[in-house]
Protein backbone atom coordinates (compact mmCIF):
# COMPACT_ATOMS: atom_id res chain seq x y z
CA UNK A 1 -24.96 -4.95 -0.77
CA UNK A 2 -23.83 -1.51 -1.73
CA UNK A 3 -20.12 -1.47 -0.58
CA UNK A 4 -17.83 2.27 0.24
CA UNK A 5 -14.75 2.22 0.12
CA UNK A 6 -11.99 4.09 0.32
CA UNK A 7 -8.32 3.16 -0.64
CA UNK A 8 -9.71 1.15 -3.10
CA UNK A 9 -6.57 1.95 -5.46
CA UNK A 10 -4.24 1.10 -2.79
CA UNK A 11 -1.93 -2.48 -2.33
CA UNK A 12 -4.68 -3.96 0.61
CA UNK A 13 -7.72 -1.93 -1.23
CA UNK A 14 -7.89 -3.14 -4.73
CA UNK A 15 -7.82 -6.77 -3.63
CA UNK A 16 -10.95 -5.58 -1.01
CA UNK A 17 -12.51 -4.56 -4.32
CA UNK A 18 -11.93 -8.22 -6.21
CA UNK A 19 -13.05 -10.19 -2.92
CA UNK A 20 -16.04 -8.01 -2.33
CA UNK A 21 -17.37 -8.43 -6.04
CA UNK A 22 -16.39 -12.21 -6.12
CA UNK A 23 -18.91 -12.54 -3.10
CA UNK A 24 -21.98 -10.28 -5.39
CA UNK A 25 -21.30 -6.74 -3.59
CA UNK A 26 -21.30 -3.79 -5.38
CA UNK A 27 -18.29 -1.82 -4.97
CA UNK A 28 -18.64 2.37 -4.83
CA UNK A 29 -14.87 3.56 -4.71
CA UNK A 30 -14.02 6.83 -2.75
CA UNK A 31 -10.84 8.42 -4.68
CA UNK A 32 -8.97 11.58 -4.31
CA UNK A 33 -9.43 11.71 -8.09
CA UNK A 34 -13.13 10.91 -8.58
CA UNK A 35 -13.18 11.29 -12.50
CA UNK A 36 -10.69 8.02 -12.58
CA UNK A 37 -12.26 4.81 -13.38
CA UNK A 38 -11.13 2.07 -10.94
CA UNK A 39 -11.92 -1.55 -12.16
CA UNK A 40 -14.82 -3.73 -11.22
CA UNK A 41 -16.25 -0.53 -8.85
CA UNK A 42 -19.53 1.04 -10.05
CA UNK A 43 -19.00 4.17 -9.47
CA UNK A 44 -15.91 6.63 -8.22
CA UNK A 45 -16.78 9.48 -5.63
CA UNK A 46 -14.80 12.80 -4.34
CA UNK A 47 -12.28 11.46 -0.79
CA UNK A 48 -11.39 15.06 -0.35
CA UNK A 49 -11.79 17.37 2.40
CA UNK A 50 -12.70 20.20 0.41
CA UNK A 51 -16.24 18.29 -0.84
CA UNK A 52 -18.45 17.06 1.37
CA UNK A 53 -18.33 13.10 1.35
CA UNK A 54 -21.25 11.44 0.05
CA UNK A 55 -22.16 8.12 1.29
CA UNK A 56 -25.43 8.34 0.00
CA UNK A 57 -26.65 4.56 -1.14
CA UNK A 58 -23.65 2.96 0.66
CA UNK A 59 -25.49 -0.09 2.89
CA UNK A 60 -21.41 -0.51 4.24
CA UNK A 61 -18.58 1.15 4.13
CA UNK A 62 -14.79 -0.22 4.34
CA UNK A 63 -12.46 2.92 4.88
CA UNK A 64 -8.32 2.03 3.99
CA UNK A 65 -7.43 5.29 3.09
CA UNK A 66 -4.00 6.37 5.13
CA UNK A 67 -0.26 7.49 4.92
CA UNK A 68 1.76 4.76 4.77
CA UNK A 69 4.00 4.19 7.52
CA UNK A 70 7.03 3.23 6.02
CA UNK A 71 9.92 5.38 5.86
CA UNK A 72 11.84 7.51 7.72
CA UNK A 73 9.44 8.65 10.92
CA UNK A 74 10.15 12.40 10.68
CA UNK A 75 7.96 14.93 12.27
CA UNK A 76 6.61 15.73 9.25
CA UNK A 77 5.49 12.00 8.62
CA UNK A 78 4.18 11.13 11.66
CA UNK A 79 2.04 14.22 11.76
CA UNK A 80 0.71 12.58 8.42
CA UNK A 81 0.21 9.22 9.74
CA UNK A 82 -1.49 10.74 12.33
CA UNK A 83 -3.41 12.98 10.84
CA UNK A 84 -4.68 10.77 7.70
CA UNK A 85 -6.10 8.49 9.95
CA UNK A 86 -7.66 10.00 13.23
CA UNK A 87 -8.92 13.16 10.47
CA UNK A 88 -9.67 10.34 7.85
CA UNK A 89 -11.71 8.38 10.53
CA UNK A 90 -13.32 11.57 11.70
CA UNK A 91 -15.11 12.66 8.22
CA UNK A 92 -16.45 9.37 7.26
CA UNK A 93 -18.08 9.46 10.68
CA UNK A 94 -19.49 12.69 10.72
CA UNK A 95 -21.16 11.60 7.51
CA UNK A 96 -22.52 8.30 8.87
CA UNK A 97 -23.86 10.59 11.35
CA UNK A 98 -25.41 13.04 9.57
CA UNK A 99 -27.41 10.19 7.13
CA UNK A 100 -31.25 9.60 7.16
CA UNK A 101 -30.08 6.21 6.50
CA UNK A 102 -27.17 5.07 7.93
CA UNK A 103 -24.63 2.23 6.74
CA UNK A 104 -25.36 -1.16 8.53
CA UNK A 105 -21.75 -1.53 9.26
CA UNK A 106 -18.31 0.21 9.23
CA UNK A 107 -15.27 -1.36 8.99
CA UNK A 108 -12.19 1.40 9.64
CA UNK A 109 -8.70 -0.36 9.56
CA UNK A 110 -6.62 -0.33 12.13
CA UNK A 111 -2.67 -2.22 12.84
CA UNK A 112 -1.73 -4.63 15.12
CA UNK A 113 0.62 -1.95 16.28
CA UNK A 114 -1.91 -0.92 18.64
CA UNK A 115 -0.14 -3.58 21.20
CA UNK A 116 3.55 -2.15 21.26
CA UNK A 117 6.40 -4.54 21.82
CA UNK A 118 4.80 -7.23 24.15
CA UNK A 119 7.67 -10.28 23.53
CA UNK A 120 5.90 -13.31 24.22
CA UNK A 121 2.65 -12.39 24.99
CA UNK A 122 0.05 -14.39 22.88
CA UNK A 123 -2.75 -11.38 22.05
CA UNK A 124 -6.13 -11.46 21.39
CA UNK A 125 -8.62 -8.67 21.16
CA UNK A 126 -9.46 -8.27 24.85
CA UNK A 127 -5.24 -7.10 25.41
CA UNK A 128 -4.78 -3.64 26.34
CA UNK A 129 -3.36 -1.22 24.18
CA UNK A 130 0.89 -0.59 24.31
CA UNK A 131 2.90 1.69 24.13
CA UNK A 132 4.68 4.56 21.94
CA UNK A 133 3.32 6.43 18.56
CA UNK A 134 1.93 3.75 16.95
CA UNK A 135 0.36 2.35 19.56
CA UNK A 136 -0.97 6.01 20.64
CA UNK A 137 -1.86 6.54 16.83
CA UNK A 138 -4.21 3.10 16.73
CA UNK A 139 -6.09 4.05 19.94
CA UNK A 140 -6.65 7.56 18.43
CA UNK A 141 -7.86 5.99 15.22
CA UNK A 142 -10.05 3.49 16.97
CA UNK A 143 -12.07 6.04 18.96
CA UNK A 144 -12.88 7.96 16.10
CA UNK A 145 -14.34 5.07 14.08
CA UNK A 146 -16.03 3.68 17.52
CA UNK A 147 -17.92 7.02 18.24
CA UNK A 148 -20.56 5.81 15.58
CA UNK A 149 -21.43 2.75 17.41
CA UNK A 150 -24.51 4.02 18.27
CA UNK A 151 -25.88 4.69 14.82
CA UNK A 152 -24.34 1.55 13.05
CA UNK A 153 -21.94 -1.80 13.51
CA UNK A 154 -18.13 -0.87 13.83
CA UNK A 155 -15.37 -3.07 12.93
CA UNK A 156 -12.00 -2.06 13.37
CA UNK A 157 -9.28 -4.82 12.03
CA UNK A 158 -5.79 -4.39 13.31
CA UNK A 159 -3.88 -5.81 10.44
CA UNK A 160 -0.56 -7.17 10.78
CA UNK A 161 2.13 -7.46 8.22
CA UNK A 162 0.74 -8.06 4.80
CA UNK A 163 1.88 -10.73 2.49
CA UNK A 164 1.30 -10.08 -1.16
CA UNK A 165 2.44 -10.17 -4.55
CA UNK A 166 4.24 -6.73 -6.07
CA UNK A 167 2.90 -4.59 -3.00
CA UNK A 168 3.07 -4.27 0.86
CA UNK A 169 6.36 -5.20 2.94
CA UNK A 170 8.16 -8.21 0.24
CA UNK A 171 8.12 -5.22 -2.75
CA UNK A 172 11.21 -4.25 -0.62
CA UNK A 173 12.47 -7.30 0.92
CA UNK A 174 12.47 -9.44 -1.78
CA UNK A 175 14.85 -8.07 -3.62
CA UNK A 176 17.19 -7.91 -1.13
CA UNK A 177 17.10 -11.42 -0.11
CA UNK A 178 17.49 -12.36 -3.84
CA UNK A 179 20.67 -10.54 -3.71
CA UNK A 180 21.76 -12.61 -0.33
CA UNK A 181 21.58 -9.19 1.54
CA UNK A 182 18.43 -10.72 3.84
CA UNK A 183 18.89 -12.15 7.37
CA UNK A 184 17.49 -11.78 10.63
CA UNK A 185 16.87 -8.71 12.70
CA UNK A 186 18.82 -8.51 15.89
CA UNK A 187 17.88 -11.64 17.67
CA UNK A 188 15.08 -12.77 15.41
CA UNK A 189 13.18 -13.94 18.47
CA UNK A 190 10.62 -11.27 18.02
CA UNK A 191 7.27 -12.42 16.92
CA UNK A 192 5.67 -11.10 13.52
CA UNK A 193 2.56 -11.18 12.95
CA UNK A 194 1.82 -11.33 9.57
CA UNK A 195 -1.44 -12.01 6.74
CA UNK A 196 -1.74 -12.97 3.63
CA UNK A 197 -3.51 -10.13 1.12
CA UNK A 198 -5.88 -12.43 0.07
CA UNK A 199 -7.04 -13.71 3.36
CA UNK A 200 -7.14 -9.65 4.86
CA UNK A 201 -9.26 -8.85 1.72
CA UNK A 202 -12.19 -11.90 2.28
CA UNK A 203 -12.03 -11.32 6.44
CA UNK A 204 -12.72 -7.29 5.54
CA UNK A 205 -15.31 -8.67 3.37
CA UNK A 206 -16.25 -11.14 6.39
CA UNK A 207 -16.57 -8.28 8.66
CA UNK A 208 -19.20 -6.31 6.70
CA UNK A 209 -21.07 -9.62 5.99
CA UNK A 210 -21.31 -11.45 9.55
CA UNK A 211 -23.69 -9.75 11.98
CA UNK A 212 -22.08 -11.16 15.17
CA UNK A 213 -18.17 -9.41 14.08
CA UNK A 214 -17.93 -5.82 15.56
CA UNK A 215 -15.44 -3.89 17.97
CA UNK A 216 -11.77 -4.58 17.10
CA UNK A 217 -10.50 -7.92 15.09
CA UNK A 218 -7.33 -9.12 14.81
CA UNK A 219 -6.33 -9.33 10.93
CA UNK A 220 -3.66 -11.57 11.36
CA UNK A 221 -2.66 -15.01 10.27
CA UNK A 222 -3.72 -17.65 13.56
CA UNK A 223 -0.21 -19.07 13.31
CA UNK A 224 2.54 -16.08 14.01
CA UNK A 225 6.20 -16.30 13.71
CA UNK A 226 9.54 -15.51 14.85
CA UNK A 227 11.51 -13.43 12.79
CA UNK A 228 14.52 -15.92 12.40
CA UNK A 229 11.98 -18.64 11.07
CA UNK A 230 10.42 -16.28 8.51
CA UNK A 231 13.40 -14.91 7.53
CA UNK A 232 14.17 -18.86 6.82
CA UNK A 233 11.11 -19.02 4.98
CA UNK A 234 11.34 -16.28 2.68
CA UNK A 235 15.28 -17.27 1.44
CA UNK A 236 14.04 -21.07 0.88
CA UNK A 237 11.22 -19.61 -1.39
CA UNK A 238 14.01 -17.32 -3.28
CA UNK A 239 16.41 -19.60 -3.19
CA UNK A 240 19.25 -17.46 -1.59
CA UNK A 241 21.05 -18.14 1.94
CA UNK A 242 19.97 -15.76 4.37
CA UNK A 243 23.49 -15.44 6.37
CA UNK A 244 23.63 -11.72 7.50
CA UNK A 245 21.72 -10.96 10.36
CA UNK A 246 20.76 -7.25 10.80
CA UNK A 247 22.31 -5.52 14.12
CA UNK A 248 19.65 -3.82 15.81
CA UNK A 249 21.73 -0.32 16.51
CA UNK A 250 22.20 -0.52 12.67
CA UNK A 251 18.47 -0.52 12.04
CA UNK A 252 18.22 2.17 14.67
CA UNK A 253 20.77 4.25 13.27
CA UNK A 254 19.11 4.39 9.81
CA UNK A 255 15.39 3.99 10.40
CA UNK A 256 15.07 5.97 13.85
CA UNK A 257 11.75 5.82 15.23
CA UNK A 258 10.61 3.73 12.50
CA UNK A 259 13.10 0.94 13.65
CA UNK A 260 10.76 -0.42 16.27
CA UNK A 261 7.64 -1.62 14.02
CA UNK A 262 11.21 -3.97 12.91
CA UNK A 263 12.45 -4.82 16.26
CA UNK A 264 9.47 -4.80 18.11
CA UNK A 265 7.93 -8.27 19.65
CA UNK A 266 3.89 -8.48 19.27
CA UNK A 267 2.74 -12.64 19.03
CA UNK A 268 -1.43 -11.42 18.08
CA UNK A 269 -3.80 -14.43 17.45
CA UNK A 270 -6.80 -13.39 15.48
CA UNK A 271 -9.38 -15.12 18.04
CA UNK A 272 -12.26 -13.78 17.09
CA UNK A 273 -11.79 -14.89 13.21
CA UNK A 274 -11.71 -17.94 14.54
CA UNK A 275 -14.30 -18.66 17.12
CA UNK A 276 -16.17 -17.33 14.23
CA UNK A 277 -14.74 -19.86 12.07
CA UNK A 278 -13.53 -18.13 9.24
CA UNK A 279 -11.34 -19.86 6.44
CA UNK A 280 -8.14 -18.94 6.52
CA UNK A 281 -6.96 -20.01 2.90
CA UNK A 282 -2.77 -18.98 4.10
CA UNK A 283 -3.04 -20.16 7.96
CA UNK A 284 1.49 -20.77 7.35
CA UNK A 285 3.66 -18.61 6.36
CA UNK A 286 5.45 -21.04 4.22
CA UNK A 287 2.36 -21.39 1.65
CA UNK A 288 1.66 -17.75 1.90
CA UNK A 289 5.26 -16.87 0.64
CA UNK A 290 4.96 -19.13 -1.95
CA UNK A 291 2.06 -17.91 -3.48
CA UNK A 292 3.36 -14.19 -3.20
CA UNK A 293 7.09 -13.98 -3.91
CA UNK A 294 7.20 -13.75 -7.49
């Protein structure tokens, strides 16, 4: 299968590339710089809103293309994060729509922030959307991937925190912890819900290949944790104590708005990964530290 994808340069997207050729897809890369050459990827197309987008040939499409959302939550920034995905979303459907032939399937990334702070809660796909920007931001992004449901399949995978090696969340908080400034966050009783890069990259791949996957999927690890017990984790793996715990006004006082996607509570269970039985290869957080702290 002929493969789209956008982001393919990016932390989550170039290990989407590796996964998708290791299962015999071939990979078309959509780059804001088309003339680069991206490995293993057949070919490099225009991701820019002044070209039209050409998905000719594409049997599937995978679209990871967004503003990151860390940082400081200015209104500047969250008018990016905002816009990159619900405007994003919006052209690669138009062009679905406007093909003679159609991708079979088109999996548009979404987060696991779509829940809000929920404490306890155990959530699956059915749960209802939360509250705040993220949450808003998610449900915008979904309906703009989901309005193409009628020409193809839609997948939308709300990943949770990522766990990989020299990208994603432990770039920054590994180095801290090796320099015994890591702890837990206010309580630490919040629930993270977290994935390793490697297991994200084959269930995207999943996605596109299993007929029966469509609508939203939790891309999350089955087993969640508190944030005092991964915090525990991640300083046995480095090898540092782990004494200072993180206030949360502290957190609030630097990172504003941002603050919450720290201190907020969301316990998701991926449950339709596994009623579809797929292998998880870092199910415990413990494993998938060790194989991406470096």
């Amino acid at each position: 299968m002929v493969i789209g994808i956008t982001g393919a340069t990016g932390f989550i997207g170039r290990q989407v590339v590796t996964a998708a050729v290791r299962r015999g897809h071939e990979v078309v890369a959509f780059s804001r710089n088309a003339k680069q050459e991206i490995r293993d990827c057949v070919e490099v197309r225009a991701f820019d809103p002044a070209i039209p987008l050409n998905l000719d040939g594409c049997e599937a499409v995978i679209h990871l293309a967004a503003e990151s959302v860390m940082g400081i939550w200015t209104s500047a920034k969250k008018r990016r994060i905002l816009e990159s995905r619900v405007q994003g979303t919006r052209r690669i459907a138009e062009a679905i729509r406007a093909m003679e032939h159609p991708p079979e399937v088109f999996v548009s990334a979404s987060a696991s922030g779509f829940y809000g702070d929920t404490g306890d809660i155990e959530l699956t796909e059915e749960s209802s959307a939360g509250n705040g920007f993220l949450a808003e931001t998610c449900v915008a992004w979904e309906r703009e991937a989901l309005a193409v449901e009628s020409v193809c399949r839609v997948v939308t995978p709300r990943i949770g925190l990522v766990l990989g090696k020299r990208g994603g969340a432990l770039k920054m908080m590994v180095p801290l912890f090796r320099c015994c400034l890591g702890g837990p966050i206010a309580s630490g009783r919040q629930w993270m819900s977290w994935i390793h890069l490697e297991d994200l990259a084959m269930l995207m791949v999943f996605a596109v290949e299993n007929m029966d996957v469509r609508g939203a999927l939790n891309a999350t690890s089955p087993y969640p944790v508190r944030n005092e017990a991964f915090t525990l984790a991640l300083a046995q793996e480095v090898r540092r104590p782990a004494v200072f715990r993180v206030p949360a006004f502290a957190l609030r006082s630097v990172l504003g708005e941002f603050s919450h996607e720290l201190l907020d509570s969301k316990r998701v269970i991926p449950a339709k990964a596994i009623e579809e039985r797929f292998p998880f290869y870092f199910p415990n957080v413990e494993a998938a530290l060790k194989d991406a702290v470096y």
